[in-house]
N, C-alpha and C. Protein backbone atom coordinates (compact mmCIF):
# COMPACT_ATOMS: atom_id res chain seq x y z
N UNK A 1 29.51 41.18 100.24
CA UNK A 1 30.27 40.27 99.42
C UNK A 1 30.80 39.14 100.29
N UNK A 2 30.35 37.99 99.50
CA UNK A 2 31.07 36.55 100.40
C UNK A 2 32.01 36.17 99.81
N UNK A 3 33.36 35.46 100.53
CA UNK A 3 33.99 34.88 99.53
C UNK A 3 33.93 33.53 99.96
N UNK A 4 34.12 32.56 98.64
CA UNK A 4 33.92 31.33 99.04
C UNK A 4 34.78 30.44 99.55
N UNK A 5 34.81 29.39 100.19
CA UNK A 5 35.45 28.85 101.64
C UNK A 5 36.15 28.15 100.54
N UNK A 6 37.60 27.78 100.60
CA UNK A 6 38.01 26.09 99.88
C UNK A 6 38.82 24.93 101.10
N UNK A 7 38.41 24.53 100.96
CA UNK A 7 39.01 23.38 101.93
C UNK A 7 40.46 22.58 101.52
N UNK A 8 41.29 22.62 102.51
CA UNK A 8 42.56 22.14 102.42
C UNK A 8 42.51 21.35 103.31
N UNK A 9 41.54 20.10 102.96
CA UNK A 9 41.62 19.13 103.84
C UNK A 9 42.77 18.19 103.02
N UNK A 10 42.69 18.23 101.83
CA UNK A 10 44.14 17.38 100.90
C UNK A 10 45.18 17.57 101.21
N UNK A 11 44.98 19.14 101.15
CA UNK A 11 46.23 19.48 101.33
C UNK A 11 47.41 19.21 102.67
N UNK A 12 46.43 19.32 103.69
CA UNK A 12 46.98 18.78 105.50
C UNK A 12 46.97 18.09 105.16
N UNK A 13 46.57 17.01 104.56
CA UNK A 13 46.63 15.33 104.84
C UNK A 13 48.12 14.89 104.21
N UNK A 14 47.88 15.82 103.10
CA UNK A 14 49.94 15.63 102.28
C UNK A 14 50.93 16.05 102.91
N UNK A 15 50.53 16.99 104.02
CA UNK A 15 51.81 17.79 104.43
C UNK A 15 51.66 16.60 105.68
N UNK A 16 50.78 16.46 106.44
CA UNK A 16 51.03 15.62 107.73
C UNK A 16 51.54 14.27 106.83
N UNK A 17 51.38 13.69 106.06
CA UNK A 17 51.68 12.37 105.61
C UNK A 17 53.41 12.92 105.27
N UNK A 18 53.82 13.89 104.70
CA UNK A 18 54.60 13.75 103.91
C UNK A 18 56.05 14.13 105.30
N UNK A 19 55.72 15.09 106.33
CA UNK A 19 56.05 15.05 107.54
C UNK A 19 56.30 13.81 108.56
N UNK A 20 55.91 12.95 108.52
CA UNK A 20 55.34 11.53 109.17
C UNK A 20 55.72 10.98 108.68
N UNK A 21 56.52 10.48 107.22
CA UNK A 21 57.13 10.03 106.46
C UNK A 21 58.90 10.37 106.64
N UNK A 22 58.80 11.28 106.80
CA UNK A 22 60.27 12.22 107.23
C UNK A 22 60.43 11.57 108.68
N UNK A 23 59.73 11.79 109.82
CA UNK A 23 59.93 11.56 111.35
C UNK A 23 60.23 10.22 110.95
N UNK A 24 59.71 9.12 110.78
CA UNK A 24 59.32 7.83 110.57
C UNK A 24 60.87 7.69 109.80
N UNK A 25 61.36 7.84 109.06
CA UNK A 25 62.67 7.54 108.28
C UNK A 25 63.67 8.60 109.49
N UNK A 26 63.25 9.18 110.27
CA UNK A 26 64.57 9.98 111.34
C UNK A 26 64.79 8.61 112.46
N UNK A 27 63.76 8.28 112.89
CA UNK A 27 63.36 7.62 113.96
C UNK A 27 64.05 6.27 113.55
N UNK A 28 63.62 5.73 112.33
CA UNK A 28 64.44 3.98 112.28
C UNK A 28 65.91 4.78 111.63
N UNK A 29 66.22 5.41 111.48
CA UNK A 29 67.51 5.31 111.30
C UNK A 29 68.56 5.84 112.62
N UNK A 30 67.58 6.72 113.27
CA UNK A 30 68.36 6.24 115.24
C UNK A 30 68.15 5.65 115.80
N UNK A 31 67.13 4.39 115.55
CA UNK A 31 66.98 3.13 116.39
C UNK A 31 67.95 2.09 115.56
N UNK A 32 68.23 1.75 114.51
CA UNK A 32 69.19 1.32 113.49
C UNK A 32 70.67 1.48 113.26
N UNK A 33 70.78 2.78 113.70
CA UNK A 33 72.66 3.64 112.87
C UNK A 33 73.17 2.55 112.07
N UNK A 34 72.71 2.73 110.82
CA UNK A 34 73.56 1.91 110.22
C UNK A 34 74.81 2.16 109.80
N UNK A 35 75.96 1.01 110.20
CA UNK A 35 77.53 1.58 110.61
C UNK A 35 77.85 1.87 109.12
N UNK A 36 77.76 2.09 107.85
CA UNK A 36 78.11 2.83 106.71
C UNK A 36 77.62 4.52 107.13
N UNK A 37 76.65 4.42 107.29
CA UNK A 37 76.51 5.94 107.75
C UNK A 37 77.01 6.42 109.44
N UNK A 38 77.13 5.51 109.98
CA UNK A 38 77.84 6.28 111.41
C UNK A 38 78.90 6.66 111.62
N UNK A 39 79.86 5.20 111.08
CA UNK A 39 80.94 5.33 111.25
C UNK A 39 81.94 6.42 110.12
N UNK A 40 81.70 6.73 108.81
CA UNK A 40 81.82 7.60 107.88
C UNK A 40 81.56 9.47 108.18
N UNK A 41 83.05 9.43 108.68
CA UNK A 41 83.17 11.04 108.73
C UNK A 41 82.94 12.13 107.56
N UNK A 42 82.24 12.84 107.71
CA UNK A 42 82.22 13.94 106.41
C UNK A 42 82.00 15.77 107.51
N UNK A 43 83.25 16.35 106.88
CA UNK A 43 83.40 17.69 107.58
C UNK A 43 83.29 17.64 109.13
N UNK A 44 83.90 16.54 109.89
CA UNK A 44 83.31 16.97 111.00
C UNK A 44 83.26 15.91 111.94
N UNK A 45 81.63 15.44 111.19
CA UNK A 45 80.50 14.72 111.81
C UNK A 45 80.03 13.36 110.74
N UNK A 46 79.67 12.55 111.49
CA UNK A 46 79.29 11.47 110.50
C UNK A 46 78.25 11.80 109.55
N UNK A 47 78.14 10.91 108.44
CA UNK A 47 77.07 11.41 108.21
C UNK A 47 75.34 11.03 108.42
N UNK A 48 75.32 10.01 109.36
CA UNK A 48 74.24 9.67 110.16
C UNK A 48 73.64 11.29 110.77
N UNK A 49 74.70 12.08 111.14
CA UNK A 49 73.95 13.05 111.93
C UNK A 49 73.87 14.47 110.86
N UNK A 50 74.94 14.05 109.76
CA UNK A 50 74.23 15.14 108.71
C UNK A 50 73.37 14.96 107.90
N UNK A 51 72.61 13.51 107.98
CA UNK A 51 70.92 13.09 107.51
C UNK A 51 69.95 13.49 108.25
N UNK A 52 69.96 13.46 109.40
CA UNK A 52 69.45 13.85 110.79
C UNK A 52 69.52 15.64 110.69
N UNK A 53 70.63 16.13 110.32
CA UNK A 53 70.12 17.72 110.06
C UNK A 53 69.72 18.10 108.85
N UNK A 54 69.59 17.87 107.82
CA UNK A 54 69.30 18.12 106.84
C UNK A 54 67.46 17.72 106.99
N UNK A 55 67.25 16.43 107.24
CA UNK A 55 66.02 16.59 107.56
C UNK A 55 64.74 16.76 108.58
N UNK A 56 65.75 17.63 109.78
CA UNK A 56 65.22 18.48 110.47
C UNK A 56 65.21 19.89 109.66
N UNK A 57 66.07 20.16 109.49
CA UNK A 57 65.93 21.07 108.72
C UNK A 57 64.71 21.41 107.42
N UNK A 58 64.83 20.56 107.46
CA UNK A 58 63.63 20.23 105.95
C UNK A 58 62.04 20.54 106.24
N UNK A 59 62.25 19.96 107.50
CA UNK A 59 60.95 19.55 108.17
C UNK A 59 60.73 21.15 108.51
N UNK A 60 61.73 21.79 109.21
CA UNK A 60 61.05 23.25 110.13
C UNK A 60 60.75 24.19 108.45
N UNK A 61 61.39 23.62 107.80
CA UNK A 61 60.88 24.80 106.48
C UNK A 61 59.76 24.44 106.13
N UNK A 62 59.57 23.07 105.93
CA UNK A 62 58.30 22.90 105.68
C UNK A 62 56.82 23.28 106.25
N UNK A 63 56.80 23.31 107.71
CA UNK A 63 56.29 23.51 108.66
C UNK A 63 56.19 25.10 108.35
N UNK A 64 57.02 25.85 108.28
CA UNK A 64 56.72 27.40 108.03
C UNK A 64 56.32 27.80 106.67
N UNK A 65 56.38 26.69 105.47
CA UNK A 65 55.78 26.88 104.39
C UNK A 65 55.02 26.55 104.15
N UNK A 66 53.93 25.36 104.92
CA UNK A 66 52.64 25.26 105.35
C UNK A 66 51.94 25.88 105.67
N UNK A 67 52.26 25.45 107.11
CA UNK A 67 51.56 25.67 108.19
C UNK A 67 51.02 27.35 108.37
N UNK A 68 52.62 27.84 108.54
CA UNK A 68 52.38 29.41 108.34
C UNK A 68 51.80 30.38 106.96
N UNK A 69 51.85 29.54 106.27
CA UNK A 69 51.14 30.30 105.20
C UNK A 69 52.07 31.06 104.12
N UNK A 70 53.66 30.43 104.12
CA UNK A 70 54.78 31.52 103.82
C UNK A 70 54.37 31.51 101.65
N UNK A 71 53.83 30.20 101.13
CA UNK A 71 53.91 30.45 100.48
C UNK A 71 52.90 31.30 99.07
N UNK A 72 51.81 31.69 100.32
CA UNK A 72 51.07 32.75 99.99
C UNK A 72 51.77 34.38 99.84
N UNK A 73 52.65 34.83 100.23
CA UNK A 73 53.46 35.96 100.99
C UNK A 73 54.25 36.36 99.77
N UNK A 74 54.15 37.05 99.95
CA UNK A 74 55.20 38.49 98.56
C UNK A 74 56.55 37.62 98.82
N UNK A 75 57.49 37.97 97.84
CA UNK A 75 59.03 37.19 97.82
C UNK A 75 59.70 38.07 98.92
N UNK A 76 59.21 39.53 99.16
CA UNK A 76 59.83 40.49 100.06
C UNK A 76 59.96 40.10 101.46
N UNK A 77 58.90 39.31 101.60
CA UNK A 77 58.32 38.85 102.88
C UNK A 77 59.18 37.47 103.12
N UNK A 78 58.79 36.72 102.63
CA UNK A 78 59.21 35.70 102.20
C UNK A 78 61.21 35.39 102.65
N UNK A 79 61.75 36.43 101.76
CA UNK A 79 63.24 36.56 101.85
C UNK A 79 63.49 37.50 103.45
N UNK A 80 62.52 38.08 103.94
CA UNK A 80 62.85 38.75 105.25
C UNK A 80 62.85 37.63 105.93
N UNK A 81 61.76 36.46 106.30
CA UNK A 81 62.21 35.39 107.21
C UNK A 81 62.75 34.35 107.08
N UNK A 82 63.35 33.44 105.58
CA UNK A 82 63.90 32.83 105.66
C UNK A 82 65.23 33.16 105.14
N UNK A 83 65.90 33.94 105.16
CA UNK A 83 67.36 34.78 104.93
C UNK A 83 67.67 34.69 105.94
N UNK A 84 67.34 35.00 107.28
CA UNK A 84 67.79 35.37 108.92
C UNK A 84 67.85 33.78 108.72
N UNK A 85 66.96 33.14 109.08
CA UNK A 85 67.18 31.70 109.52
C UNK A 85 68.39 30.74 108.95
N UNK A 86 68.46 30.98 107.52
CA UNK A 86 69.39 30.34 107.00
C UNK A 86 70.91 30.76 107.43
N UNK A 87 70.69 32.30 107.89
CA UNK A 87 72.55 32.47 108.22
C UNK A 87 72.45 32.23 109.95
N UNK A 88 71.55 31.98 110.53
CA UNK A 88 71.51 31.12 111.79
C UNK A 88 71.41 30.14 111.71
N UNK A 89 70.83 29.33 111.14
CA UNK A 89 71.38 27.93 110.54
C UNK A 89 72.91 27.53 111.03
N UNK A 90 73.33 28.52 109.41
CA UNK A 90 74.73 28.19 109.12
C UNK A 90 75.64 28.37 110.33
N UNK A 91 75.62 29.38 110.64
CA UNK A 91 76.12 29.69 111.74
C UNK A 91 76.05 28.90 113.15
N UNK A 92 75.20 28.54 113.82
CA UNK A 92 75.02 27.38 114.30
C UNK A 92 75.56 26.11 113.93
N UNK A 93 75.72 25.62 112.84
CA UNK A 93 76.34 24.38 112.58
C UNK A 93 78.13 24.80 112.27
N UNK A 94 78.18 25.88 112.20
CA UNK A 94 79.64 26.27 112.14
C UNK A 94 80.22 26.17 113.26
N UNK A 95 79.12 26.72 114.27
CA UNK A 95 79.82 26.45 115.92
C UNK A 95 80.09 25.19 116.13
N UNK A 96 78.93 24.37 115.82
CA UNK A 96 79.25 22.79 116.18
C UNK A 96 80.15 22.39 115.78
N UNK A 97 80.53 22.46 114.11
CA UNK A 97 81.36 21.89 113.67
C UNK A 97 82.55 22.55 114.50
N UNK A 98 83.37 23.47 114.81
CA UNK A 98 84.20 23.92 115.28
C UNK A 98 84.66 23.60 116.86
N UNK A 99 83.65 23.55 117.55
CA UNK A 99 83.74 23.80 118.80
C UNK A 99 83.10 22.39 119.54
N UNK A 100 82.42 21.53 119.00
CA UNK A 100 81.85 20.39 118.89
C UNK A 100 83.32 19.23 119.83
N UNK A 101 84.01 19.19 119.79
CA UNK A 101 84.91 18.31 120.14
C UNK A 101 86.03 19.19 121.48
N UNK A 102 85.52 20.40 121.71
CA UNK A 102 86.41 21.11 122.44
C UNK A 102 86.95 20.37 123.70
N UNK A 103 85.56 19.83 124.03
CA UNK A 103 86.06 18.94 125.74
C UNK A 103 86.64 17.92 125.40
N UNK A 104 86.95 16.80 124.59
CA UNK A 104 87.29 15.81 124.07
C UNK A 104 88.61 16.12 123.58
N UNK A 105 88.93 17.29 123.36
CA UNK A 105 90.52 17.08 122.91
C UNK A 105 91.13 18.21 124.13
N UNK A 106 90.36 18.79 124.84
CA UNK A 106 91.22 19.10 125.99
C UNK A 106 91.56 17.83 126.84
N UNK A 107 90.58 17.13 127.18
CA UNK A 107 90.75 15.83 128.19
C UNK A 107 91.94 14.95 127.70
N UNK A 108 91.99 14.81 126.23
CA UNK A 108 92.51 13.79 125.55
C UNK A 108 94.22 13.91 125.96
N UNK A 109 94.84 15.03 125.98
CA UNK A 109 95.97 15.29 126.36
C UNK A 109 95.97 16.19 127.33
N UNK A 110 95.68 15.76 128.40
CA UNK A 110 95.93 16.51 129.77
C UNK A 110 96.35 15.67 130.43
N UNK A 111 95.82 16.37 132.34
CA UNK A 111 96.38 15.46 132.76
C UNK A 111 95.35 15.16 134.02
N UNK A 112 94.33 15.98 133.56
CA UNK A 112 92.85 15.74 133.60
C UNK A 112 92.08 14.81 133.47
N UNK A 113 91.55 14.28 134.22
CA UNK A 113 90.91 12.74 133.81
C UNK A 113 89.72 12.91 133.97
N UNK A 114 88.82 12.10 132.95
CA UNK A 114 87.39 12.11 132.66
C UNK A 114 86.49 11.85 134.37
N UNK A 115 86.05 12.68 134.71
CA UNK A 115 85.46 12.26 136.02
C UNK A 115 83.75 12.22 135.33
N UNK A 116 83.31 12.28 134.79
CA UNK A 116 81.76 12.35 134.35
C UNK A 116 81.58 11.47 133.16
């Protein structure tokens, strides 16, 4: 028994275009910062750099729902690897957000001076 071949040559061409489209809009908007989005704090961090994670973020899911094949895969499967990632995610950006400014407000009132 053969089974027959189908080609996902469309299909790469949408995911690399649609990827390349994403980099390409990361890239002019850090050669750009445009000061509505830089200077504009939200939770934290501006939100220049919570466009910048959101579509990194976007991108590595995509890439594992491609590339890797995730959306062939049982929901069982499926929820085993992107459940872990998402509370490492979160967790990770919880550190930042938290801990993100630690050297900057020790220096700020000391008596410590910026040597670097």
């Amino acid at each position: 028994m053969s089974h027959e071949h189908v080609s996902n040559t469309k299909r790469i061409w949408f995911v690399f275009g649609l990827l390349s489209v994403v980099t390409t809009v990361e890239v002019i908007l850090g050669i750009i910062k445009p000061e509505a989005l830089h200077f504009t704090n939200f939770l934290g961090m501006n939100l220049l750099n919570w466009i910048f994670y959101i579509l990194t973020i976007f991108k590595a899911y995509y890439i594992v729902w491609a590339f890797m094949h995730m959306e062939g895969e049982k929901k069982s499967l499926q929820s085993a690897v992107v459940a872990p990632l998402i509370f490492l995610i979160l967790y990770l950006l919880f550190i930042l957000l938290t801990e993100g400014d630690y050297v900057f407000g020790v220096f700020k009132n000391s008596i410590i001076k910026w040597n670097f």
